[in-house]
Protein backbone atom coordinates (compact mmCIF):
# COMPACT_ATOMS: atom_id res chain seq x y z
CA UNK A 1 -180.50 57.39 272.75
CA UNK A 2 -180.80 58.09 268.58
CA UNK A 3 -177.34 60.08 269.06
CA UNK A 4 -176.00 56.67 270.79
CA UNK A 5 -177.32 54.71 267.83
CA UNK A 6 -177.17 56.36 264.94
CA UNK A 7 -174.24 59.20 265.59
CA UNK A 8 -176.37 62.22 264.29
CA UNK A 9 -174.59 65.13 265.64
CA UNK A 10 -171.16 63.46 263.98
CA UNK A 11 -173.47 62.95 260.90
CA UNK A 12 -174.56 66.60 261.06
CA UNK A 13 -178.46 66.10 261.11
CA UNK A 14 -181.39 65.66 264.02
CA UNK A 15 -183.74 63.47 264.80
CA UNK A 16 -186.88 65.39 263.32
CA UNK A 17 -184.46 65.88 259.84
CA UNK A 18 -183.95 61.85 259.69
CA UNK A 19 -187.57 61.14 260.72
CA UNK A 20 -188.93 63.36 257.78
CA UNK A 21 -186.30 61.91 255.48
CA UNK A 22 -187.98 58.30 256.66
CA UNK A 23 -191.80 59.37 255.87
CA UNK A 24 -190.50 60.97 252.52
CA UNK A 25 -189.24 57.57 251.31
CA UNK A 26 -192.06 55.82 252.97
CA UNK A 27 -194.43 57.78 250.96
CA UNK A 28 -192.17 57.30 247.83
CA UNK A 29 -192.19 53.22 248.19
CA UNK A 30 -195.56 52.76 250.10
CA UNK A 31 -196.81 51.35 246.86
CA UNK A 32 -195.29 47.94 247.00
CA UNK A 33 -197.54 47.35 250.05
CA UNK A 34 -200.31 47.39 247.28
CA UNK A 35 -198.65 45.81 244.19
CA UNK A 36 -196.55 42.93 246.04
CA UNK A 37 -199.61 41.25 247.58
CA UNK A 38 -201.52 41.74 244.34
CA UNK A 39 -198.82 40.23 241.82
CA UNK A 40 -198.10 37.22 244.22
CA UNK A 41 -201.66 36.06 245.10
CA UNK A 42 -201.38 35.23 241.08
CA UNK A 43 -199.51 32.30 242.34
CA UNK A 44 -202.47 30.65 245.04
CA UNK A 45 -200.81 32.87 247.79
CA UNK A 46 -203.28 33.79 250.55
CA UNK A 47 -203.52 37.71 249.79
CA UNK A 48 -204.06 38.71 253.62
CA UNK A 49 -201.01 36.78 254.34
CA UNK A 50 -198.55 38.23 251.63
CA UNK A 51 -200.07 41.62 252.77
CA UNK A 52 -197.96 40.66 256.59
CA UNK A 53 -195.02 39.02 255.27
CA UNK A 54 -194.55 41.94 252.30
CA UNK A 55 -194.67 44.51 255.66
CA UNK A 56 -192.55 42.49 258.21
CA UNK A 57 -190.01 41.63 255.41
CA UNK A 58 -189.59 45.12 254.69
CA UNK A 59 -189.43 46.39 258.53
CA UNK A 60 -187.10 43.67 258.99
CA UNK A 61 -184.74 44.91 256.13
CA UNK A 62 -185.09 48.59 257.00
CA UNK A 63 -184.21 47.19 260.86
CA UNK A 64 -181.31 45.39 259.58
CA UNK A 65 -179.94 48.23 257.82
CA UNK A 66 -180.75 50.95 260.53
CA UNK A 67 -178.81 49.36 262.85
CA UNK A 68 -176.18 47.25 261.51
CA UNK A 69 -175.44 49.45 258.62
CA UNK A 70 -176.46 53.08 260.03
CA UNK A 71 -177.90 53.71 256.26
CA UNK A 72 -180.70 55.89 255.38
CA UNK A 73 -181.92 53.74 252.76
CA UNK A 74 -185.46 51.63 252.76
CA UNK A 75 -185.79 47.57 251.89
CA UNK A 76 -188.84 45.67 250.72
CA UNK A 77 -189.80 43.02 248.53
CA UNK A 78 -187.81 43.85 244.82
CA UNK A 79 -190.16 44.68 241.49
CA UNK A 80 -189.03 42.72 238.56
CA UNK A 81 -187.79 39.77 241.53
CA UNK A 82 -191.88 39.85 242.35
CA UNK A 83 -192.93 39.56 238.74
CA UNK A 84 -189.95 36.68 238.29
CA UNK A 85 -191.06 34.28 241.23
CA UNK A 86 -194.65 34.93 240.38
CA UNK A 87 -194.90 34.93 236.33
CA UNK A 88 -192.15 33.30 235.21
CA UNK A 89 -190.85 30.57 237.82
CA UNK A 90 -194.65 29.60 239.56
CA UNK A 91 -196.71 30.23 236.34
CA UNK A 92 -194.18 29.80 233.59
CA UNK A 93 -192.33 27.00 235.03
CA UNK A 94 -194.78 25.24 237.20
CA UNK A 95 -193.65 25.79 239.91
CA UNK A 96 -195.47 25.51 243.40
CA UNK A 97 -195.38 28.82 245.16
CA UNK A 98 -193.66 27.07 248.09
CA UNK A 99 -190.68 25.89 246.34
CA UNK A 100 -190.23 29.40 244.43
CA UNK A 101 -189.85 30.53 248.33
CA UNK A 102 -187.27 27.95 248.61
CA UNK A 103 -185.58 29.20 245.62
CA UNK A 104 -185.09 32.46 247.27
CA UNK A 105 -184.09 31.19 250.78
CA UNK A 106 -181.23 29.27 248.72
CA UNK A 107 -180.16 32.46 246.59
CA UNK A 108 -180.36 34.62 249.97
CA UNK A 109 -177.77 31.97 251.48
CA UNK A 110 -175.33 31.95 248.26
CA UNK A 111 -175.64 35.56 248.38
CA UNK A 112 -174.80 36.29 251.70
CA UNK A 113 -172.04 33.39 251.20
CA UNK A 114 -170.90 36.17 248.03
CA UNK A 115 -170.87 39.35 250.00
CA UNK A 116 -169.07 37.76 252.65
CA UNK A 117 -166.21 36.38 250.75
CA UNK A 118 -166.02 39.61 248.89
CA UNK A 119 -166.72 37.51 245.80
CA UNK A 120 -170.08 39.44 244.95
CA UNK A 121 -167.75 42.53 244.43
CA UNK A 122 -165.40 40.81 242.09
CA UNK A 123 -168.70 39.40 240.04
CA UNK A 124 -170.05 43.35 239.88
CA UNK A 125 -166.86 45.25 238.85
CA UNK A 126 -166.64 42.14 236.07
CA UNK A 127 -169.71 42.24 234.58
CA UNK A 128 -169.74 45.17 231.33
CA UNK A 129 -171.39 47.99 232.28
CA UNK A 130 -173.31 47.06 228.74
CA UNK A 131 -175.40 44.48 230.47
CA UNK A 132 -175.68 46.47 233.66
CA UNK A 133 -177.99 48.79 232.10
CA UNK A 134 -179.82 46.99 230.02
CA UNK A 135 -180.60 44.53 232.65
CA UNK A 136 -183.24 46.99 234.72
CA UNK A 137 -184.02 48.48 231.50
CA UNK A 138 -185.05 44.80 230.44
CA UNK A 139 -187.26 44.27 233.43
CA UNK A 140 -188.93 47.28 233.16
CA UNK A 141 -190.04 46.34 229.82
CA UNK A 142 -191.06 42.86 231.53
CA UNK A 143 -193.06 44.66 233.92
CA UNK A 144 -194.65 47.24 231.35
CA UNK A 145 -196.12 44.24 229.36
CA UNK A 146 -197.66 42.66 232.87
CA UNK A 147 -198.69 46.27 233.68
CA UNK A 148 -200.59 46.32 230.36
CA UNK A 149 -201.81 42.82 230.86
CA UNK A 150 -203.20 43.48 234.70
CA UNK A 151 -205.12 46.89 233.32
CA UNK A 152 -206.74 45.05 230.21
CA UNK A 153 -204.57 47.62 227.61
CA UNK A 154 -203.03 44.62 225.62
CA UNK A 155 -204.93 41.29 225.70
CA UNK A 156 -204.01 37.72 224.32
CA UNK A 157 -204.32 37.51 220.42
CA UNK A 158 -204.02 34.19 218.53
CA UNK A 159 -202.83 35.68 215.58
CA UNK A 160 -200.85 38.81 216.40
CA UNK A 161 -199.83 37.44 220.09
CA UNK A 162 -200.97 40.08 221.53
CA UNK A 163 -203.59 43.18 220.98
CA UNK A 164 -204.67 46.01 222.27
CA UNK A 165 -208.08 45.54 224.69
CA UNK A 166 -211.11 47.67 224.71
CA UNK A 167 -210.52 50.71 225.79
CA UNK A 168 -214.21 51.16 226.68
CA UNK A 169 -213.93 48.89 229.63
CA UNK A 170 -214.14 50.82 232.89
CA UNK A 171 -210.53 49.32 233.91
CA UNK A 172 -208.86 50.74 231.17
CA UNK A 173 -209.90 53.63 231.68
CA UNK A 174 -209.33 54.41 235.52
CA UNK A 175 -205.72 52.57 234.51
CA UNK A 176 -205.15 55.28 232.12
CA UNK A 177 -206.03 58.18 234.39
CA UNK A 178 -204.42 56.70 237.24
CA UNK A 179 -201.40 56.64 235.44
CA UNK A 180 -201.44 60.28 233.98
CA UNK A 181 -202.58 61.30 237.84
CA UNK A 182 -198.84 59.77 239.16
CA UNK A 183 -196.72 61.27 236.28
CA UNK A 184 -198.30 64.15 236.51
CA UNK A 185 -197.85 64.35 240.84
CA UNK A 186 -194.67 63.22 239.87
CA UNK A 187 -193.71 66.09 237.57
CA UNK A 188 -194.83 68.57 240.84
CA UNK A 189 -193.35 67.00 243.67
CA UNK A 190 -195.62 65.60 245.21
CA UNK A 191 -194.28 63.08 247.78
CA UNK A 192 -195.83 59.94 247.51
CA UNK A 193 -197.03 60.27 244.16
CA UNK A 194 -197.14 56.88 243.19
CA UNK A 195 -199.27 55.86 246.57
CA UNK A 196 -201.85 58.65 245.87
CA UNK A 197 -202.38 57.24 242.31
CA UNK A 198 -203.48 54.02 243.23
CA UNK A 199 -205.52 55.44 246.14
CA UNK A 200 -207.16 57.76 243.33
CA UNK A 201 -208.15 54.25 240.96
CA UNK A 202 -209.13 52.44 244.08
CA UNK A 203 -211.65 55.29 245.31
CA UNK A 204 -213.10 55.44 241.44
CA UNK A 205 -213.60 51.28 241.72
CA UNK A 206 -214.76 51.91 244.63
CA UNK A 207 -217.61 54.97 242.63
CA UNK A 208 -218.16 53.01 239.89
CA UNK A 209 -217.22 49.30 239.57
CA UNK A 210 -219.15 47.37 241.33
CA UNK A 211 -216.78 44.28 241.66
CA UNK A 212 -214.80 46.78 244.12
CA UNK A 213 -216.57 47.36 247.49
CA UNK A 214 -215.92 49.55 249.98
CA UNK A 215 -214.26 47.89 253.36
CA UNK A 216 -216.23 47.50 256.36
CA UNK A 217 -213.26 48.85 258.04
CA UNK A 218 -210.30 51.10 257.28
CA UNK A 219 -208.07 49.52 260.35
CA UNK A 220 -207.98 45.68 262.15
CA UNK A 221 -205.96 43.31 263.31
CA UNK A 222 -203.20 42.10 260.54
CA UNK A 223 -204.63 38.81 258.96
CA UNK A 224 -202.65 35.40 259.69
CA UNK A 225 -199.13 35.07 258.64
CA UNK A 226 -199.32 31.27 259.16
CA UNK A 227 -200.56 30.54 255.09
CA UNK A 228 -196.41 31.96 253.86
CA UNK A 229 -194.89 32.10 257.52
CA UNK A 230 -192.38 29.09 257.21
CA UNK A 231 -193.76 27.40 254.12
CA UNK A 232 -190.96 27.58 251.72
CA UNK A 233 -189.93 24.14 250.26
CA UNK A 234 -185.53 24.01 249.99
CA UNK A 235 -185.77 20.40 249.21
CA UNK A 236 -188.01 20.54 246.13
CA UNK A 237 -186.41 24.18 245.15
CA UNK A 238 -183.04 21.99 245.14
CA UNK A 239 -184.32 19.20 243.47
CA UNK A 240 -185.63 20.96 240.70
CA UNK A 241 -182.49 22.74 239.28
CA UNK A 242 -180.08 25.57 240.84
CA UNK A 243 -179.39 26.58 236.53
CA UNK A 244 -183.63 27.26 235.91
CA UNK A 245 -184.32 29.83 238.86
CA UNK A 246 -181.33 30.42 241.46
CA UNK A 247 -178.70 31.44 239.38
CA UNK A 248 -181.16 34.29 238.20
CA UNK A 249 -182.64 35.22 241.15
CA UNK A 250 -178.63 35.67 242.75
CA UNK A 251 -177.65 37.38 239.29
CA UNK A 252 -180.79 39.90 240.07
CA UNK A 253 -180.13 40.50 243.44
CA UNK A 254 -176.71 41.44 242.60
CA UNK A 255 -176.96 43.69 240.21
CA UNK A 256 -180.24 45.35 241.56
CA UNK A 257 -179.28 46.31 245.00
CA UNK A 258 -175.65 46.33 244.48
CA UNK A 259 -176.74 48.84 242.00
CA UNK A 260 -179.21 50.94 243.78
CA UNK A 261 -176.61 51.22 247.30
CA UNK A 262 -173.56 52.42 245.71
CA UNK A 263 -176.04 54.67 243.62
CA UNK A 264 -177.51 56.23 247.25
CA UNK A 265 -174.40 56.02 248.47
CA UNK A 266 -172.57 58.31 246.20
CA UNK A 267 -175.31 61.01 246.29
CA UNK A 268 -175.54 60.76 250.06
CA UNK A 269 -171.84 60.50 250.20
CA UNK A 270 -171.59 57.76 252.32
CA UNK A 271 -169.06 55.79 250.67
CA UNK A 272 -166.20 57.79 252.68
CA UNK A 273 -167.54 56.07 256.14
CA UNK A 274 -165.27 53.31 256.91
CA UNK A 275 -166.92 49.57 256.35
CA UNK A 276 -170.03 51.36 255.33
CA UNK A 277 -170.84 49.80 252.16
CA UNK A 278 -169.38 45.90 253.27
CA UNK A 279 -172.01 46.64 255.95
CA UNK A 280 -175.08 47.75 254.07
CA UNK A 281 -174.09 44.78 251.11
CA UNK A 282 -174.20 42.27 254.35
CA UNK A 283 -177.50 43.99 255.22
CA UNK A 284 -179.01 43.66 252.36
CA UNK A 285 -178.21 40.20 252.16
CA UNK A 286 -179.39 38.96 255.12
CA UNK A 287 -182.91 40.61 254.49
CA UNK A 288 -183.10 38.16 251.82
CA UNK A 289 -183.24 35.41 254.15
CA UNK A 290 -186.07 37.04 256.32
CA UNK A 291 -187.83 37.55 253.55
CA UNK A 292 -188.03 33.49 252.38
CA UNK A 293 -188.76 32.44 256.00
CA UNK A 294 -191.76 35.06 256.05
CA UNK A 295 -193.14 34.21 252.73
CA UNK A 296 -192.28 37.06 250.10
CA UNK A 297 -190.17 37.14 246.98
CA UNK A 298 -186.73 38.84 247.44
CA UNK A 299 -185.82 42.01 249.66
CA UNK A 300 -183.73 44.42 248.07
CA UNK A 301 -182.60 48.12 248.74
CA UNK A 302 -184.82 50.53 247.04
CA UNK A 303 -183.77 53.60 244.67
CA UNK A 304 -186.91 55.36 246.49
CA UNK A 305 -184.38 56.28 249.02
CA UNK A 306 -183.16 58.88 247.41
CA UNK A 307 -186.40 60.71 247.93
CA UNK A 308 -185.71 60.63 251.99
CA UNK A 309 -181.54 61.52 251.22
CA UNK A 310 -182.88 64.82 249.25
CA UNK A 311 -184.85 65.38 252.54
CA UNK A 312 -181.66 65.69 255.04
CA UNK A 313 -181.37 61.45 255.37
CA UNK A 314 -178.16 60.87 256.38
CA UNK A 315 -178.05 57.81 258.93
CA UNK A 316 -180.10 54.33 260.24
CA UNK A 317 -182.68 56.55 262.12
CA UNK A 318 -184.37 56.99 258.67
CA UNK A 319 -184.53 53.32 258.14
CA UNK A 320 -185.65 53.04 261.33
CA UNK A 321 -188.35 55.57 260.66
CA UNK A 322 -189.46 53.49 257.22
CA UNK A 323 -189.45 50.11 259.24
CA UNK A 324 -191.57 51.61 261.95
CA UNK A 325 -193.84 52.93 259.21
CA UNK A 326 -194.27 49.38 257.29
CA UNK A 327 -195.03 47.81 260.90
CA UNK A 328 -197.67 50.50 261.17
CA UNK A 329 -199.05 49.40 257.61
CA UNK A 330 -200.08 45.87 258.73
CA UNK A 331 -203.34 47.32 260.03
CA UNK A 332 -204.41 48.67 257.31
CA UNK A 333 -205.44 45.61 255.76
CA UNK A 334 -208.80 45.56 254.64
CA UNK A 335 -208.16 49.03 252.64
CA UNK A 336 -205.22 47.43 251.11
CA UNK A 337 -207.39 43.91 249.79
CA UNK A 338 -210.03 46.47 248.27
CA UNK A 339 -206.99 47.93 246.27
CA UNK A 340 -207.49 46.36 242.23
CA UNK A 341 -205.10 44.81 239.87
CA UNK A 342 -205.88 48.09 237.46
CA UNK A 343 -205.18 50.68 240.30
CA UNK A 344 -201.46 49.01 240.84
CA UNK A 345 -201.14 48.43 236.67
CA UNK A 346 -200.28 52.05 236.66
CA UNK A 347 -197.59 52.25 238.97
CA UNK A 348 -195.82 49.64 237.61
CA UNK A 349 -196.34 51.20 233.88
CA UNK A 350 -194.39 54.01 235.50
CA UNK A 351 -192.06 51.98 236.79
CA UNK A 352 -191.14 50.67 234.23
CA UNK A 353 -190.98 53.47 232.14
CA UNK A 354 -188.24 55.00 234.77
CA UNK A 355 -186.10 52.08 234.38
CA UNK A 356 -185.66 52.08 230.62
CA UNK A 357 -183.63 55.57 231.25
CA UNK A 358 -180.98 53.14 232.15
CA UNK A 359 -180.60 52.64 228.44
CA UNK A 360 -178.91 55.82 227.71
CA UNK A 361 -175.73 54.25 228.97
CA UNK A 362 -175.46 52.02 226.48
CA UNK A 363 -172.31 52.22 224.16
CA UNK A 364 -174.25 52.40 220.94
CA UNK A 365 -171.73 53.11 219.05
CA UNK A 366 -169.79 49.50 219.68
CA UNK A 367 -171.68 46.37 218.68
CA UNK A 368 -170.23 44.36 220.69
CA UNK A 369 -171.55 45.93 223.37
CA UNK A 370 -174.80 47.58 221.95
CA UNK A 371 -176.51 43.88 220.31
CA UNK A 372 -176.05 41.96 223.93
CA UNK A 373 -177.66 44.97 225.42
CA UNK A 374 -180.70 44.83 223.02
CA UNK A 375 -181.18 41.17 223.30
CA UNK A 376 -180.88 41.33 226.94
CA UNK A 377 -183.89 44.23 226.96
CA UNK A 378 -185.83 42.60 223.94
CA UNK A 379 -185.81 38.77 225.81
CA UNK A 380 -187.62 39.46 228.93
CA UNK A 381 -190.69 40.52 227.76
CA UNK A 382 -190.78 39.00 224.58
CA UNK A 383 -189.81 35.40 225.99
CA UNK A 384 -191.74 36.57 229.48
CA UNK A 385 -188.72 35.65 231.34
CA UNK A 386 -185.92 37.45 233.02
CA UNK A 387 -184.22 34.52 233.09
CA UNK A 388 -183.98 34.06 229.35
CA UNK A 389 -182.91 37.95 228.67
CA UNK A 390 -179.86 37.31 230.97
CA UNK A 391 -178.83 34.23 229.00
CA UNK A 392 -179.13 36.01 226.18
CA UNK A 393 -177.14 38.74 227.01
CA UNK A 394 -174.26 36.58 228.97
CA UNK A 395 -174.09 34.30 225.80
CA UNK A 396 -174.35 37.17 223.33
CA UNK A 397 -171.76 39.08 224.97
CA UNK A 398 -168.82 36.39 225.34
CA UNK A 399 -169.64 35.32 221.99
CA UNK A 400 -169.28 38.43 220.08
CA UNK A 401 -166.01 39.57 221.39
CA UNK A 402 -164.98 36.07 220.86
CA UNK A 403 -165.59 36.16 217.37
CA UNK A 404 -164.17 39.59 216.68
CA UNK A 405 -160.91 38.73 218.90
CA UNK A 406 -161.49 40.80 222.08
CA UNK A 407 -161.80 37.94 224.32
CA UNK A 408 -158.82 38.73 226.30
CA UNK A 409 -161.32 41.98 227.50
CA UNK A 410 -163.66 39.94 229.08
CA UNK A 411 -163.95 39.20 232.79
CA UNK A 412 -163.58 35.78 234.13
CA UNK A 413 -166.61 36.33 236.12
CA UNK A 414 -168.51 36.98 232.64
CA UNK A 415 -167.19 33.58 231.00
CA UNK A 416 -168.19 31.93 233.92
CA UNK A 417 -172.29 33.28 234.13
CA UNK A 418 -172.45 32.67 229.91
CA UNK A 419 -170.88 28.74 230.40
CA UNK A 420 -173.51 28.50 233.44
CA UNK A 421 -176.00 29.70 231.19
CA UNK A 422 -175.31 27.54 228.22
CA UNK A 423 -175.47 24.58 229.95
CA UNK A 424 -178.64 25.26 231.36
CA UNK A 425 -180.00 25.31 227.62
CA UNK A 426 -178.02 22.36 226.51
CA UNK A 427 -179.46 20.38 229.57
CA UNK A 428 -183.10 22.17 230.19
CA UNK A 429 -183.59 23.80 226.96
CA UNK A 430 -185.96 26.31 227.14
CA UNK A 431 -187.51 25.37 230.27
């Protein structure tokens, strides 16, 4: 049946090689069972419920690609699109967490719309490569400073903005060692390094803090999807502006998964099957949409999947394998709501620090190129939106080879994001 499905023996791998290959990546993204539920509950999201729909959205992705696409590569909610619906469009803006869903239903429909046409391609191979690396670099620094935040390292400061918090507190403290624990697991090997961190700061709050309490349980029934299952408001997520939220979360989505399956592809070397990638882009896509109806931020593919391609994961069986796996995480519920905001702080710290390596393919050397970059990077967390570091960077950009005459270099597709941009700020301002 698997050879039916998947091809293996024409892919040259088994069924126990592609079911290893989908634990390895399991283990290697297992964390955002953990972090998603705890960064969107900041919003008034039932936790139990965002625990379901952050499982069943990624199953439902890793189903979609297994067997549409015939990819090895896992889906789940997206860090950085988490942090965006949550901090900047539902806390920032004002948001209600069901329109913010809405948001993401629309973008999932424009960006299917995109993929389909062939017109998400053309926006990719347009935008400078510049931007394309300082974007993830930019959200990492976003999520660093809510990483921070969450662990009680930097606190709020009247005068100086921000400051560093006492690192006496037991929080800080587990934070810090659960974060030298997963670099250091990391630096070995060790599958599932990120997952065994948080495990190791939970089990501390669990020795010591007394706000953390053991569960009753370690298995149960999944809690009730109905709180997220259905609840996202189009109409108001319409009404309030397609320039504030949707553009972003499409200009995200884009760049971050576009980015991530041509990167798996090319080590995997899968871009030689035929209507491979049009099929994993469509994949990826649709998962969006699942995603919105269940109640979770945007699915995306993740760059955890190379993990599972170093382990012999060469077809949709080891999707299959990391779908299964999520479905199997649903009843471990009440070990996941013990898990604290300081246990997670650490793996996004490390996160984070991973993406700013994206930086080194900046063209330093040109301005033109190098200051868009920087303001793109320096914006997110310093204006606490993602939003605004894009604008920046899409304004930046077009202006400066504008002014020094290279204009004719620039992508249609790039004029067209920085005029969308502008006229958000001329009509919205800063909001």
């Amino acid at each position: 049946m698997f050879q039916k499905l998947f091809s293996l023996r024409e892919h040259n791998t088994t069924v126990q090689t592609e079911v290893v290959a989908g634990l390895t990546t399991f283990l290697a993204m297992a964390y955002i069972v953990f972090v998603n539920p705890n960064i969107l509950s900041t919003t008034g999201m039932d936790k139990g419920a965002v625990i379901v729909s952050t499982c069943l959205a990624a199953a439902f992705g890793c189903f979609v690609m297994a067997f549409w696409a015939n990819w090895p590569v896992g889906m789940a909610p997206g860090m950085g699109l988490n942090a965006f619906f949550a901090f900047t469009v539902v806390q920032g803006m004002g948001w209600t967490w069901q329109a913010a869903l809405g948001a993401v239903f629309i973008s999932g429909c424009i960006f299917v719309l995109l993929t389909l046409t062939g017109v998400r391609r053309w926006i990719v191979e347009a935008i400078p490569e510049s931007l394309q690396v300082a974007i993830p670099a930019g959200i990492g620094l976003f999520l660093g400073l809510i990483a921070l935040k969450s662990a009680g390292v930097v606190v709020k400061n009247d005068a100086t903005f921000v400051a560093m918090g006492d690192l006496h507190d037991k929080s800080v403290l587990f934070a810090v060692i659960g974060f030298f624990t997963i670099v250091s697991l990391d630096y070995f090997k060790i599958r599932g390094s990120i997952l065994l961190g948080i495990l190791a700061v939970t089990a501390l709050g669990v020795g010591f803090d007394p706000n953390v309490q053991m569960p009753y349980e370690f298995t149960s029934l999944p809690p009730s999807i109905a709180p997220t299952f259905m609840q996202l408001d189009v109409a108001q997520a319409w009404s309030k502006g397609i320039f504030n939220v949707v553009l972003v979360f499409v200009l995200v989505e884009i760049f971050d998964a576009t980015g991530v399956l041509t990167g798996v592809a090319r080590r995997a070397g899968l871009l030689s099957r035929p209507n491979g990638i049009n099929r994993a882009l469509s994949a990826d896509s649709v998962a969006i949409l699942g995603g919105s109806a269940l109640g979770t931020s945007s699915t995306t593919a993740y760059i955890e999947s190379l993990a599972g391609i170093q382990a012999g994961g060469r077809t949709g069986l080891t999707a299959l394998t990391i779908g299964v796996l999520f479905l199997c995480a649903l009843f471990f519920a009440p070990v996941i709501t013990v898990v604290p905001a300081y246990a997670t702080a650490p793996a996004l710290v490390y996160v984070a620090g991973l993406m700013l390596s994206e930086l080194s393919h900046v063209k330093w050397e040109d301005v033109t190129e190098a200051i868009p970059a920087a303001l793109t990077v320096f914006a997110m967390p310093f204006t606490f939106s993602i939003a605004n570091g894009l604008a920046f960077g899409f304004i930046s950009y077009t202006t400066l080879k504008l002014f020094t005459g290279q204009w004719r270099d620039v992508h249609p597709a790039a004029w067209l994001i920085a005029i969308l941009f502008m006229t958000r700020f001329i009509f919205f301002g800063g909001h």
